[in-house]
PDB file of N, CA and C in Angstrom:
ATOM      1  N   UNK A   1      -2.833 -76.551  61.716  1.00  0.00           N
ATOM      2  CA  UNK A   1      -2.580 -77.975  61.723  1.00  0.00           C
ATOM      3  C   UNK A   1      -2.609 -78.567  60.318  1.00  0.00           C
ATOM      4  N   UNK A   2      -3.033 -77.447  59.121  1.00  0.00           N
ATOM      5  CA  UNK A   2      -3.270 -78.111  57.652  1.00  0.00           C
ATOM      6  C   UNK A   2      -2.200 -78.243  57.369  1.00  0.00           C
ATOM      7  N   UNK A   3      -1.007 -77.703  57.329  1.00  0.00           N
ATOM      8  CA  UNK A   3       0.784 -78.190  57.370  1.00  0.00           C
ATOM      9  C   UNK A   3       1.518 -79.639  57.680  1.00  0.00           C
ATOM     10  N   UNK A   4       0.718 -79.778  58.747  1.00  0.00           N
ATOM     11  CA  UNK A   4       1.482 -80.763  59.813  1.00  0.00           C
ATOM     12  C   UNK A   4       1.074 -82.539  59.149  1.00  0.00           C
ATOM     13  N   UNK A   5       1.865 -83.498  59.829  1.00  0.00           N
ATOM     14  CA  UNK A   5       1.806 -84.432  59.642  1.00  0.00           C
ATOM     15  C   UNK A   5       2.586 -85.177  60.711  1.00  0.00           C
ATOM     16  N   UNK A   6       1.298 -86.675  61.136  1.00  0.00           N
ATOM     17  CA  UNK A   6       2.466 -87.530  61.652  1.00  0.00           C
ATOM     18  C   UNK A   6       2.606 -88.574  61.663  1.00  0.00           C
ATOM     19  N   UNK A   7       3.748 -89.281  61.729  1.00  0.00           N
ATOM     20  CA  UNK A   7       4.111 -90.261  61.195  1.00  0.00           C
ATOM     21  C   UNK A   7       4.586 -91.295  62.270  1.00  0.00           C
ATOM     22  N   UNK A   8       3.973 -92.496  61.645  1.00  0.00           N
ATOM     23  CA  UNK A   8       4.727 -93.743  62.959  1.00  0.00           C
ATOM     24  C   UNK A   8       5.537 -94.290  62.622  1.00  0.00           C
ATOM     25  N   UNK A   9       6.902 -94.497  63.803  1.00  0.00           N
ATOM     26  CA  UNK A   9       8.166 -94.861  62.689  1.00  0.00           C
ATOM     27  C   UNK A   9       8.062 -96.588  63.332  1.00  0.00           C
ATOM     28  N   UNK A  10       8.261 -97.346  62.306  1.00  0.00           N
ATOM     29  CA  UNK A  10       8.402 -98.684  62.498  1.00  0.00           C
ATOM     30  C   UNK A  10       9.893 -98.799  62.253  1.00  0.00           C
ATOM     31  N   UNK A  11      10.269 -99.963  63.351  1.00  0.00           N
ATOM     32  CA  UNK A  11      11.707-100.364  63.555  1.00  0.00           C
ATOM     33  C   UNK A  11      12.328-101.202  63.334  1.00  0.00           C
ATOM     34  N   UNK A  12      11.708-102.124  62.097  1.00  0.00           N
ATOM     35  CA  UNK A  12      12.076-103.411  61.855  1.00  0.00           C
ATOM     36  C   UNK A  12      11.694-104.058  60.462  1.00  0.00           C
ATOM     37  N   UNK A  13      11.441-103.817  59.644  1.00  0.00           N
ATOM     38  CA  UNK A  13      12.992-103.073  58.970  1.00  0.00           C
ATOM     39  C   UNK A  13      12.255-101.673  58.784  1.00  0.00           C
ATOM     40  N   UNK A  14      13.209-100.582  59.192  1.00  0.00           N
ATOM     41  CA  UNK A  14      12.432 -99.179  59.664  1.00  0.00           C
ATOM     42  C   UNK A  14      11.681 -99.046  58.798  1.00  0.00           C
ATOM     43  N   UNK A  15      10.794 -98.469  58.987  1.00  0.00           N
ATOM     44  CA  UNK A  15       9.400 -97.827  57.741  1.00  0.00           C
ATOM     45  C   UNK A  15       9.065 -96.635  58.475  1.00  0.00           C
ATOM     46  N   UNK A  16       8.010 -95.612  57.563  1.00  0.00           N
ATOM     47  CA  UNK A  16       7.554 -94.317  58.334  1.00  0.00           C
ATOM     48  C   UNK A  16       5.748 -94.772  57.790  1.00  0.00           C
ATOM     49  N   UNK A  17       5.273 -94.624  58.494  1.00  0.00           N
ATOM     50  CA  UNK A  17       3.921 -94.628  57.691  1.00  0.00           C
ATOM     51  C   UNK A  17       3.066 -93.237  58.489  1.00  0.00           C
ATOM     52  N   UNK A  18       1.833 -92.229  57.529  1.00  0.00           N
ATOM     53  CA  UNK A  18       1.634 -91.129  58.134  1.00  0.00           C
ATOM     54  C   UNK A  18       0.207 -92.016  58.928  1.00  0.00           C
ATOM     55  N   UNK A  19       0.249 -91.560  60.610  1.00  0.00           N
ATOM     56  CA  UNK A  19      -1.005 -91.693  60.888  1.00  0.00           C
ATOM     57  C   UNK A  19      -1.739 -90.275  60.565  1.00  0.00           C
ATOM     58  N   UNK A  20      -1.307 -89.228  60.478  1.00  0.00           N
ATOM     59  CA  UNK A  20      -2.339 -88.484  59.757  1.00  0.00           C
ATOM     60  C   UNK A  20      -1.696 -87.172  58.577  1.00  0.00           C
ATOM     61  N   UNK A  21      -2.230 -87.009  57.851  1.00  0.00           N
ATOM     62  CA  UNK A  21      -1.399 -85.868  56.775  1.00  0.00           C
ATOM     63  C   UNK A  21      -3.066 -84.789  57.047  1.00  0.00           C
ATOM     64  N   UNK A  22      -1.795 -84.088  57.154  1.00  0.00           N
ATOM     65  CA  UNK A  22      -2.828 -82.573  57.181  1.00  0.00           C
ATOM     66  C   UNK A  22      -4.057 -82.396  55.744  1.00  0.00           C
ATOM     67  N   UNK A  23      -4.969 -81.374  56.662  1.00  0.00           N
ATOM     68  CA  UNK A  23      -5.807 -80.919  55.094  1.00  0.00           C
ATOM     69  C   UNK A  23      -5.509 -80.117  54.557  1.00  0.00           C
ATOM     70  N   UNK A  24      -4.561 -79.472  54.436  1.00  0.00           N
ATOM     71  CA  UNK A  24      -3.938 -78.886  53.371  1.00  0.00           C
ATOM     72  C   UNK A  24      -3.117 -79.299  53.012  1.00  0.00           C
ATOM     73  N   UNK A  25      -2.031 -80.189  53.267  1.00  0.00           N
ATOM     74  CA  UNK A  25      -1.600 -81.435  52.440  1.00  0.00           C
ATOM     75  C   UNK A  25      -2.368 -82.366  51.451  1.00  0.00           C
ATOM     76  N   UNK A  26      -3.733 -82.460  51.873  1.00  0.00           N
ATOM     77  CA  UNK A  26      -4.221 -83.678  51.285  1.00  0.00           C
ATOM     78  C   UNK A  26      -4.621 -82.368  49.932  1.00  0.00           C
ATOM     79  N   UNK A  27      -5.285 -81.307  49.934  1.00  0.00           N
ATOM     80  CA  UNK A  27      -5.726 -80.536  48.946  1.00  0.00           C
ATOM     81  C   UNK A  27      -4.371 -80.217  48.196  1.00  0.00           C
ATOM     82  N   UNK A  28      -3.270 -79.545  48.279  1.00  0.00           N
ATOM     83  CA  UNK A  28      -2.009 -80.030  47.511  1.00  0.00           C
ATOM     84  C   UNK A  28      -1.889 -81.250  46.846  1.00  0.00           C
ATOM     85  N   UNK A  29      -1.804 -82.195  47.600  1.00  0.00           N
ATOM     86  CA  UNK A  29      -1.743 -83.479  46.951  1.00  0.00           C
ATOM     87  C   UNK A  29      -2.971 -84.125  46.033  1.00  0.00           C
ATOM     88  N   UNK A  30      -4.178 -83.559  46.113  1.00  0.00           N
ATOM     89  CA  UNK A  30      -4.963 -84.665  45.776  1.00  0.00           C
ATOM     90  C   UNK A  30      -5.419 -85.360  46.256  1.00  0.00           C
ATOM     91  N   UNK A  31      -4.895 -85.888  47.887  1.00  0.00           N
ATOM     92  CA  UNK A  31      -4.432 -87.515  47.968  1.00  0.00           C
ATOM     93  C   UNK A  31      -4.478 -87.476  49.653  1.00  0.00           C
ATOM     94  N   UNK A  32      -5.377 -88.025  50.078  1.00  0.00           N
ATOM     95  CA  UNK A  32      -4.744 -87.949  51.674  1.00  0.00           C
ATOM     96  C   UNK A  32      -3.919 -89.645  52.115  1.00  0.00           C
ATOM     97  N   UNK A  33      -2.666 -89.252  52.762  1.00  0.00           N
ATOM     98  CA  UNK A  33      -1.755 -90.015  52.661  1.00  0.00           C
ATOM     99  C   UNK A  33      -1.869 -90.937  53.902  1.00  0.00           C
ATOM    100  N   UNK A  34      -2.824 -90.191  54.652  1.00  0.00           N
ATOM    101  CA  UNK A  34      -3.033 -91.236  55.981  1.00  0.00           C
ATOM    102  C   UNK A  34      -3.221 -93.059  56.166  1.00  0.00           C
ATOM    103  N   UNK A  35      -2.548 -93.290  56.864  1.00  0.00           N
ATOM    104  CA  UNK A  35      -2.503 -94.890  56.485  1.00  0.00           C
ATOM    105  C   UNK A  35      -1.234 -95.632  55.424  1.00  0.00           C
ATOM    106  N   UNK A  36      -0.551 -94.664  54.353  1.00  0.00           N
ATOM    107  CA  UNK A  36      -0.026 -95.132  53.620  1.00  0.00           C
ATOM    108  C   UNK A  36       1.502 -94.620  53.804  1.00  0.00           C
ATOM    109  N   UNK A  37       2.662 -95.822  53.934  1.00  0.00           N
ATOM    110  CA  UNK A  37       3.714 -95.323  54.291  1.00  0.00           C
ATOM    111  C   UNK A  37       4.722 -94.204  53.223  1.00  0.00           C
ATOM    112  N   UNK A  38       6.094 -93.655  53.700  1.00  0.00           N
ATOM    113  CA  UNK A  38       6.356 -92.516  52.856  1.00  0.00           C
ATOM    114  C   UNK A  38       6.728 -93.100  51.981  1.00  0.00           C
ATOM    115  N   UNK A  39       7.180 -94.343  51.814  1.00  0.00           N
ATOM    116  CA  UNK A  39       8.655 -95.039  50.888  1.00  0.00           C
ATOM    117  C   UNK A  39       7.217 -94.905  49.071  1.00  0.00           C
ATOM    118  N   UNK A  40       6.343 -95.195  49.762  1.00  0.00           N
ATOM    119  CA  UNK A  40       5.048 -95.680  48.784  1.00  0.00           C
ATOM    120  C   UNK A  40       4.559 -94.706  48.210  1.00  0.00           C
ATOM    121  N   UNK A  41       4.938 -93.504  48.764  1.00  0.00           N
ATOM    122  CA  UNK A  41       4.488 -92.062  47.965  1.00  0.00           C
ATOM    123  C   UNK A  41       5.401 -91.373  47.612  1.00  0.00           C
ATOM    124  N   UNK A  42       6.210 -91.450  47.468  1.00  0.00           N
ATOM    125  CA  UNK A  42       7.202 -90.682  46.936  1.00  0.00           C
ATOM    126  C   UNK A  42       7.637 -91.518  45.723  1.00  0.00           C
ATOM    127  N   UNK A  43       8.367 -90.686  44.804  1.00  0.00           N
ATOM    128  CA  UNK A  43       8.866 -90.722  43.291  1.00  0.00           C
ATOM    129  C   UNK A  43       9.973 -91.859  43.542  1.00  0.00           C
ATOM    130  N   UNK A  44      10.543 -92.506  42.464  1.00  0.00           N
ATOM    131  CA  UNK A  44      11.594 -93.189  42.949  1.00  0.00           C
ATOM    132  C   UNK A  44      12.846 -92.528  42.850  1.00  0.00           C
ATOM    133  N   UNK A  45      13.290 -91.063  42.444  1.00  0.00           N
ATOM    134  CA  UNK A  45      14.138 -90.717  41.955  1.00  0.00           C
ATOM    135  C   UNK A  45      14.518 -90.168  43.388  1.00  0.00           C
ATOM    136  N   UNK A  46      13.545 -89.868  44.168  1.00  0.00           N
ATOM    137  CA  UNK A  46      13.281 -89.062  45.162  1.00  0.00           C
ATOM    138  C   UNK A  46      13.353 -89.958  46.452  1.00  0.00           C
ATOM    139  N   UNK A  47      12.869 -91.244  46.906  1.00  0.00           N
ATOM    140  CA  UNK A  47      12.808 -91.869  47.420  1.00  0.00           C
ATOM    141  C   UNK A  47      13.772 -92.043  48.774  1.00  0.00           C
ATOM    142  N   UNK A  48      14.823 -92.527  48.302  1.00  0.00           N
ATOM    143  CA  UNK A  48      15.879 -92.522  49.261  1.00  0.00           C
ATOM    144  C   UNK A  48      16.429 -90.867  49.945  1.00  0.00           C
ATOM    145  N   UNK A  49      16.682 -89.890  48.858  1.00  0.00           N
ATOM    146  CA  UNK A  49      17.169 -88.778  49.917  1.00  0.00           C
ATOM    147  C   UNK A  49      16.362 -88.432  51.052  1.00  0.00           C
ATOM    148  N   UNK A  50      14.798 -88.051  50.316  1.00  0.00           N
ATOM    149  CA  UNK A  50      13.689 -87.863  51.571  1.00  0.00           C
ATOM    150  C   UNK A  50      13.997 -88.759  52.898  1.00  0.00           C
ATOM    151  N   UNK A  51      13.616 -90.228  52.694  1.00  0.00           N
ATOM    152  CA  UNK A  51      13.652 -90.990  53.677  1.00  0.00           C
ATOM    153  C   UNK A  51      15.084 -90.903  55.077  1.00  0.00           C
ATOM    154  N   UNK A  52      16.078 -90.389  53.456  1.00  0.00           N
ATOM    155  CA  UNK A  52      17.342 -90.334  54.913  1.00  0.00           C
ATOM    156  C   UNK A  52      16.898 -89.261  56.080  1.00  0.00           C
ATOM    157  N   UNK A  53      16.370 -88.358  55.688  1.00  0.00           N
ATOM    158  CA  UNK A  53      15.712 -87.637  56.678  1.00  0.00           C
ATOM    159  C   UNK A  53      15.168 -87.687  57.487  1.00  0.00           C
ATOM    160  N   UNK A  54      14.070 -88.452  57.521  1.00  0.00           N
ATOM    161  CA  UNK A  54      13.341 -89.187  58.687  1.00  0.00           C
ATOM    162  C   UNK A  54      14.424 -90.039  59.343  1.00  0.00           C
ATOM    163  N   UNK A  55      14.733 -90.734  58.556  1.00  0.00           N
ATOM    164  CA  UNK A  55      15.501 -92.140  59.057  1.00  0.00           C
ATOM    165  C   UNK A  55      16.780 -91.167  60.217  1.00  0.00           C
ATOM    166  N   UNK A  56      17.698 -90.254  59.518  1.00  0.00           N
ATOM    167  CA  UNK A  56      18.285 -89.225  60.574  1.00  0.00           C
ATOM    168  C   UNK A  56      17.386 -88.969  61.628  1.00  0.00           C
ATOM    169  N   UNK A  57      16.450 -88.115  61.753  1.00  0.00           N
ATOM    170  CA  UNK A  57      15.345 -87.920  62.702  1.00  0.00           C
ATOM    171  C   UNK A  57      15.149 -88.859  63.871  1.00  0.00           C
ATOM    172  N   UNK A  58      15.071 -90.370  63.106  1.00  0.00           N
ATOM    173  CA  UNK A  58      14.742 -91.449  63.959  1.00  0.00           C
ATOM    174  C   UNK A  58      15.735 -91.657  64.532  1.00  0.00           C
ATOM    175  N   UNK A  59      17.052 -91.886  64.342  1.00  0.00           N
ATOM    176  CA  UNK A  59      18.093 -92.776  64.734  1.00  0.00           C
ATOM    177  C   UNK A  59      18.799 -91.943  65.763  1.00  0.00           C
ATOM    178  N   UNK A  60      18.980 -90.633  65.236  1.00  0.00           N
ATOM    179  CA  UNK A  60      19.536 -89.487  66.116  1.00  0.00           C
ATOM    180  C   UNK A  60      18.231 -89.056  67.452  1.00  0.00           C
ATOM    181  N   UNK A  61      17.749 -89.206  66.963  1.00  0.00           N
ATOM    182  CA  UNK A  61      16.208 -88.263  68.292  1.00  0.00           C
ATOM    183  C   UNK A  61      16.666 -86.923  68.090  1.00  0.00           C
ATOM    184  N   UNK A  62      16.681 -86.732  66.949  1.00  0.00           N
ATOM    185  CA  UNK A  62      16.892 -84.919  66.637  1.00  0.00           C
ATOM    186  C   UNK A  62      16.148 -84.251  65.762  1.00  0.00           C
ATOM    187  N   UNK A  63      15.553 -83.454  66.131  1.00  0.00           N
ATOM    188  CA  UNK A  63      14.654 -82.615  65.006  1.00  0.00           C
ATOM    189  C   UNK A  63      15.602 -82.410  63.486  1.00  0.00           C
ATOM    190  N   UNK A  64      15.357 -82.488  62.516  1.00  0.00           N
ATOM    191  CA  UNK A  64      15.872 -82.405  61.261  1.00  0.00           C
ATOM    192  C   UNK A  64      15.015 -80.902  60.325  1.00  0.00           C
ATOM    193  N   UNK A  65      15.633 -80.171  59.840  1.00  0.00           N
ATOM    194  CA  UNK A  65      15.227 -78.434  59.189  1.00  0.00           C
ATOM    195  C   UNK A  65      15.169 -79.252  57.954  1.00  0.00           C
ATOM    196  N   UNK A  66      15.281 -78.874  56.839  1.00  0.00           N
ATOM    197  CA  UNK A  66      15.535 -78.897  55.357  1.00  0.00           C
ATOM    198  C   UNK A  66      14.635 -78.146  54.321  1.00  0.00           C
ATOM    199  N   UNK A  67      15.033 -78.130  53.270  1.00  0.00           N
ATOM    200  CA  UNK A  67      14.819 -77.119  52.312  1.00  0.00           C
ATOM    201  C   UNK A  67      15.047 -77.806  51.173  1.00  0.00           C
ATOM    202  N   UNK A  68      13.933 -78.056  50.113  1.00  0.00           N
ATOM    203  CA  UNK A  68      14.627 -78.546  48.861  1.00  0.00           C
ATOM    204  C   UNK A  68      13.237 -78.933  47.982  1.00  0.00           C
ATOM    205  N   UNK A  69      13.048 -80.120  47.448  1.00  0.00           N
ATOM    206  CA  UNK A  69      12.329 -80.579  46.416  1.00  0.00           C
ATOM    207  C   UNK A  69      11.536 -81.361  47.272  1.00  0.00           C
ATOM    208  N   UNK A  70      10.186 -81.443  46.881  1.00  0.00           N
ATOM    209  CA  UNK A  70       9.382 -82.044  47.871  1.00  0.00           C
ATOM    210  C   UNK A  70       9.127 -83.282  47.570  1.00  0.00           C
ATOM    211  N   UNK A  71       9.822 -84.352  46.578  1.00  0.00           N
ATOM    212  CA  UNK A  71       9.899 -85.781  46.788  1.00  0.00           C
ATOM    213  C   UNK A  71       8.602 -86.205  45.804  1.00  0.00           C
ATOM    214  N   UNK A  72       7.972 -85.346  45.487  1.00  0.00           N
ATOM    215  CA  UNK A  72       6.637 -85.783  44.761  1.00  0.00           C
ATOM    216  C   UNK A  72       6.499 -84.716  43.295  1.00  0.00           C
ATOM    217  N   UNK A  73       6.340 -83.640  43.560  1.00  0.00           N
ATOM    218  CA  UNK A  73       6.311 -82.166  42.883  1.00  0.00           C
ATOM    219  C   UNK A  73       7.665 -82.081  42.550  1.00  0.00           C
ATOM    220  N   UNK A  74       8.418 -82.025  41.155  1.00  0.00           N
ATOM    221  CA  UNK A  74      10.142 -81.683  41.206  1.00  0.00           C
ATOM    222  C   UNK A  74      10.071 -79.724  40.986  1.00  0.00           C
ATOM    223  N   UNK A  75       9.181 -79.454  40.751  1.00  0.00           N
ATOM    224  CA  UNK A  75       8.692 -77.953  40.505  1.00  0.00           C
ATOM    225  C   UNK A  75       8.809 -76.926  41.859  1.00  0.00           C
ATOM    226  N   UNK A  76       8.579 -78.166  43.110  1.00  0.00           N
ATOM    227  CA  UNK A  76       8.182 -77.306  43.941  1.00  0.00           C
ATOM    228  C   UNK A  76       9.097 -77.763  45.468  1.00  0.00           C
ATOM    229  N   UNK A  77       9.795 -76.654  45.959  1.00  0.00           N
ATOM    230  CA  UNK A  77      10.384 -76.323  47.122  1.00  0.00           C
ATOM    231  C   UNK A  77       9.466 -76.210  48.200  1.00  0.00           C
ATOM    232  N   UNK A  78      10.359 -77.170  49.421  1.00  0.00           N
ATOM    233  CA  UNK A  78       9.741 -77.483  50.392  1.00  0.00           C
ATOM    234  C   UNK A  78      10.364 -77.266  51.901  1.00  0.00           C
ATOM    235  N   UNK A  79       9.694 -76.666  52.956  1.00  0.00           N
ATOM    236  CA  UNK A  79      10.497 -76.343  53.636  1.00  0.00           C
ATOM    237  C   UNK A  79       9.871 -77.865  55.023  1.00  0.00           C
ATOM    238  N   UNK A  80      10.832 -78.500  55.386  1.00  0.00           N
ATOM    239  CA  UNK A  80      10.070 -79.695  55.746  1.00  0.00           C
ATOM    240  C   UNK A  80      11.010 -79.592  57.620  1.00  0.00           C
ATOM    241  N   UNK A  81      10.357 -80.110  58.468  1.00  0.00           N
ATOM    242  CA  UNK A  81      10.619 -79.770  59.764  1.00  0.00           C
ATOM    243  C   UNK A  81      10.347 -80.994  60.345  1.00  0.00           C
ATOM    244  N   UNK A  82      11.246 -81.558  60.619  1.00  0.00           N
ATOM    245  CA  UNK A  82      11.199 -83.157  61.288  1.00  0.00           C
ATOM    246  C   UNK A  82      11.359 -82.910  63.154  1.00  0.00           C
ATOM    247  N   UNK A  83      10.528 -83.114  63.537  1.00  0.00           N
ATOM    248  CA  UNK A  83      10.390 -83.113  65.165  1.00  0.00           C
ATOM    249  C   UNK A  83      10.269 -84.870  65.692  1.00  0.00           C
ATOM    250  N   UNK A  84      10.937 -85.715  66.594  1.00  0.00           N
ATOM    251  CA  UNK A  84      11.215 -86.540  66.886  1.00  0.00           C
ATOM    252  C   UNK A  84      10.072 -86.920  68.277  1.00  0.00           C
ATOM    253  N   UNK A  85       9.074 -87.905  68.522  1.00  0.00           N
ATOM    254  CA  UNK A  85       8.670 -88.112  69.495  1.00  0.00           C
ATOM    255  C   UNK A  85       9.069 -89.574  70.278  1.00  0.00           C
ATOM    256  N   UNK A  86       8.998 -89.743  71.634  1.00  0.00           N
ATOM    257  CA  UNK A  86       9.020 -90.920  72.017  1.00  0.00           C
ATOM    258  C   UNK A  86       7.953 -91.342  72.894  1.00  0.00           C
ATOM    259  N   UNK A  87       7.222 -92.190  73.275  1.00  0.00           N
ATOM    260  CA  UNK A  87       6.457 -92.542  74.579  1.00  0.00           C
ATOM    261  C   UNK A  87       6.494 -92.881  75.428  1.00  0.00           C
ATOM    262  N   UNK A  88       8.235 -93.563  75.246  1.00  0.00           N
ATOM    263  CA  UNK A  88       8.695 -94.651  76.104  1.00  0.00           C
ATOM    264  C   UNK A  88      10.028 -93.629  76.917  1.00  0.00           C
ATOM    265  N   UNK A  89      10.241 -92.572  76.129  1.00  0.00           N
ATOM    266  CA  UNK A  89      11.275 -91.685  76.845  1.00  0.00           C
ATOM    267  C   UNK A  89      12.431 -92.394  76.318  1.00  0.00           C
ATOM    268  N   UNK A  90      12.818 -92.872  75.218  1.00  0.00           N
ATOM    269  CA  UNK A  90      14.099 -93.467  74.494  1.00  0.00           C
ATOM    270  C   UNK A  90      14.058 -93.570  73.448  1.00  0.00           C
ATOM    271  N   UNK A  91      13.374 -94.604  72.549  1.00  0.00           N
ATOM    272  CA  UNK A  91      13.055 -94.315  71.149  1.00  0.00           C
ATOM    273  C   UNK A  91      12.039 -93.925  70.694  1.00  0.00           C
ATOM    274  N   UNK A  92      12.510 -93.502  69.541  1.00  0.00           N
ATOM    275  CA  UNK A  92      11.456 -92.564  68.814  1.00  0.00           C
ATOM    276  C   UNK A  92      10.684 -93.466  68.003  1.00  0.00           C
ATOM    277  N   UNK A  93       8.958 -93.005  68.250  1.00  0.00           N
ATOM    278  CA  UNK A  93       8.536 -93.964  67.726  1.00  0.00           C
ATOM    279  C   UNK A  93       7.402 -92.919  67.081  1.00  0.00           C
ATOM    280  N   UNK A  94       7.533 -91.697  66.711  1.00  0.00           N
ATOM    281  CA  UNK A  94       6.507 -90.815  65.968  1.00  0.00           C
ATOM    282  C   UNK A  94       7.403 -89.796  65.611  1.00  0.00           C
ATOM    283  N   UNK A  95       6.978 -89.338  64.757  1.00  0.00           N
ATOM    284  CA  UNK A  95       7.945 -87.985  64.120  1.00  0.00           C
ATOM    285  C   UNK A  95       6.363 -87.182  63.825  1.00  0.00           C
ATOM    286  N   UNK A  96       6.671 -85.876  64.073  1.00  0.00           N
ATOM    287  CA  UNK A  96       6.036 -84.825  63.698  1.00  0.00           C
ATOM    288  C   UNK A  96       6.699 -84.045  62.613  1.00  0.00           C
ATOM    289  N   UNK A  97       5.864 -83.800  61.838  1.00  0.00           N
ATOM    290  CA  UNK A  97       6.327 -83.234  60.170  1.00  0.00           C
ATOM    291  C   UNK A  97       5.581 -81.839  60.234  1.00  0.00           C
ATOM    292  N   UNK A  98       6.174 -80.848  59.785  1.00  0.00           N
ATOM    293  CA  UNK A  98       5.580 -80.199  59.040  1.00  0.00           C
ATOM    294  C   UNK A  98       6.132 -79.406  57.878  1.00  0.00           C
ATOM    295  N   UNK A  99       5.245 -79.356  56.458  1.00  0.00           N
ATOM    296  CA  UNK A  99       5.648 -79.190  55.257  1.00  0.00           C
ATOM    297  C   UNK A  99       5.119 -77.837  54.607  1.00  0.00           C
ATOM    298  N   UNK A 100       5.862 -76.978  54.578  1.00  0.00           N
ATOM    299  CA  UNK A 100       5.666 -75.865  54.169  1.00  0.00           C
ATOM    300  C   UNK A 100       6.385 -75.286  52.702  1.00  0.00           C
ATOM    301  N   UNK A 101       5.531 -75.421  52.005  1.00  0.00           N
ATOM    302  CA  UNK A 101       5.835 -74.879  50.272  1.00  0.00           C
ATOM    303  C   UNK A 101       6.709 -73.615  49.897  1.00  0.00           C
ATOM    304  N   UNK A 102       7.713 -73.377  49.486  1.00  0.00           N
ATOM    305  CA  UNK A 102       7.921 -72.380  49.436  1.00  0.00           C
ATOM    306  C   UNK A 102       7.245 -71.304  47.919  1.00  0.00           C
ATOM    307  N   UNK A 103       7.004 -72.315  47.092  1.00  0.00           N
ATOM    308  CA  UNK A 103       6.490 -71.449  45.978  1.00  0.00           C
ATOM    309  C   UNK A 103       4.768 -72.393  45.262  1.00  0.00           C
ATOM    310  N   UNK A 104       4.483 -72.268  46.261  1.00  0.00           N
ATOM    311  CA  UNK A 104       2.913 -73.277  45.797  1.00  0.00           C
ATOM    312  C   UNK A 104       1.989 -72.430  44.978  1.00  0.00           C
ATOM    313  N   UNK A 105       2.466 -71.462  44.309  1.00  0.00           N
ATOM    314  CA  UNK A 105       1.824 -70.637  43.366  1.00  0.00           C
ATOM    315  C   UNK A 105       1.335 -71.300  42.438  1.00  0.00           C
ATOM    316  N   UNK A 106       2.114 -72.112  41.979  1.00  0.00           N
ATOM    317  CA  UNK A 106       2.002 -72.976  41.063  1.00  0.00           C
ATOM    318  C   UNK A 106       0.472 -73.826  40.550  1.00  0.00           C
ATOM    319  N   UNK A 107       0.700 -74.486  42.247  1.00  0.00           N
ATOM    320  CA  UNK A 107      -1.024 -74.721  42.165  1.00  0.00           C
ATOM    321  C   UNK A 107      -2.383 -73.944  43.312  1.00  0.00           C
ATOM    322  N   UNK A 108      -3.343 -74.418  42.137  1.00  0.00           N
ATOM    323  CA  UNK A 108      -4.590 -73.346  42.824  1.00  0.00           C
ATOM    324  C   UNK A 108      -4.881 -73.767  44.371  1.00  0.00           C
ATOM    325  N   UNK A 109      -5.141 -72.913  45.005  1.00  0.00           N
ATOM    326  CA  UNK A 109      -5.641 -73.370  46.297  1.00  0.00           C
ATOM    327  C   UNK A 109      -4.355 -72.673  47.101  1.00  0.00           C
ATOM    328  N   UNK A 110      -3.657 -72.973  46.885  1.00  0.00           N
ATOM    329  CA  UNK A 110      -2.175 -72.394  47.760  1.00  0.00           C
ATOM    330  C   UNK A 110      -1.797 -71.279  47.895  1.00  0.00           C
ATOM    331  N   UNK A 111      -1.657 -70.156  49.124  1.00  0.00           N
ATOM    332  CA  UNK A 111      -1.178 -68.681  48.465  1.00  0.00           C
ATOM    333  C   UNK A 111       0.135 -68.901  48.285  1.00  0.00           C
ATOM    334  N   UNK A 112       0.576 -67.718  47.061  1.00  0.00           N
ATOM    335  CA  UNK A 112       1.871 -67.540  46.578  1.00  0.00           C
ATOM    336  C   UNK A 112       2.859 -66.952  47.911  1.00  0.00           C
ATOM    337  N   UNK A 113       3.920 -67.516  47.703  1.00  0.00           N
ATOM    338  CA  UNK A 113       4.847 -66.710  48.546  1.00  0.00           C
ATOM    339  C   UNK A 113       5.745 -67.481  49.724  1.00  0.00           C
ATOM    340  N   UNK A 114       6.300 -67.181  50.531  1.00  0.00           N
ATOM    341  CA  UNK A 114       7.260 -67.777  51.438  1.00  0.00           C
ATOM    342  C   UNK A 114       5.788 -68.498  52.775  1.00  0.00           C
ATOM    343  N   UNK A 115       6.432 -69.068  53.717  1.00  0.00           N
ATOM    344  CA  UNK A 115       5.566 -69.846  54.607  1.00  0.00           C
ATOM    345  C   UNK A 115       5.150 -68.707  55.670  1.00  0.00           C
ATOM    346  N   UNK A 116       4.574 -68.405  56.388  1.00  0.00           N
ATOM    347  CA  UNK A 116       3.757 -67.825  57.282  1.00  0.00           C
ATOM    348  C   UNK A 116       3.945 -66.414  56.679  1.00  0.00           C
ATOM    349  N   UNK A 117       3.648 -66.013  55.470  1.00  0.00           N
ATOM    350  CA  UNK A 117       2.997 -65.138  55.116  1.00  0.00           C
ATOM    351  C   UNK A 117       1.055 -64.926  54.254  1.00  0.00           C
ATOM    352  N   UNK A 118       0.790 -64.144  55.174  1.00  0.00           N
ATOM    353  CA  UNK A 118      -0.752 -64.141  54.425  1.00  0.00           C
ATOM    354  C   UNK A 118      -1.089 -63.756  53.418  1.00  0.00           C
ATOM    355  N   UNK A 119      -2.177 -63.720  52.993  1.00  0.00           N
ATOM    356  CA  UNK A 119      -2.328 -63.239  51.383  1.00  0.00           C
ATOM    357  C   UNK A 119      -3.075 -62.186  52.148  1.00  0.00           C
TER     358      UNK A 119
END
């Protein structure tokens, strides 16, 4: 569950904010992000592509794959997994995240290497 993250999507004017970021997110980061929305943590250079992602996620009700720069770290590849929830059985009003590093060698605490491999 130290991977995972989730997020409440607000619909007016859309926002994502995490109700919880994993603990091994927060030890990557520094930073536990819980409570604080994505637009507010992320880089500005970075800002908008990330978000289209979710925002896809939300609008479609479709899980979203991706692979790329993790919006914070430009060093470091991210393998990010957008899962779509609803409560109401129509819109989506939670997204399930999970963020998997592909080269977190970089920093301490992280093993080196692709995602569900052990050290």
């Amino acid at each position: 569950m130290g991977n995972l993250g989730i997020l409440e999507v607000e619909p007016a004017p859309l926002r994502f904010r995490f109700r919880l970021y994993g603990t091994r997110l927060v030890d990557f980061d520094d930073c536990d992000f819980t409570g604080r929305y994505l637009d507010d943590v992320l880089t500005v250079e970075w800002r908008q592509r990330v978000i289209a992602h979710y925002r896809r996620c939300a609008e479609e009700a479709r899980p979203v794959y991706t692979i790329g720069a993790s919006g914070r770290k430009d060093w470091l590849t991210i393998h990010r997994l957008l899962l779509p929830c609803s409560t109401d059985g129509s819109s989506v009003d939670r997204i399930i995240v999970g963020l998997y590093p592909e080269n977190p060698g970089r920093q301490s605490g992280w093993p080196s290497g692709r995602p569900g491999r052990s050290v």
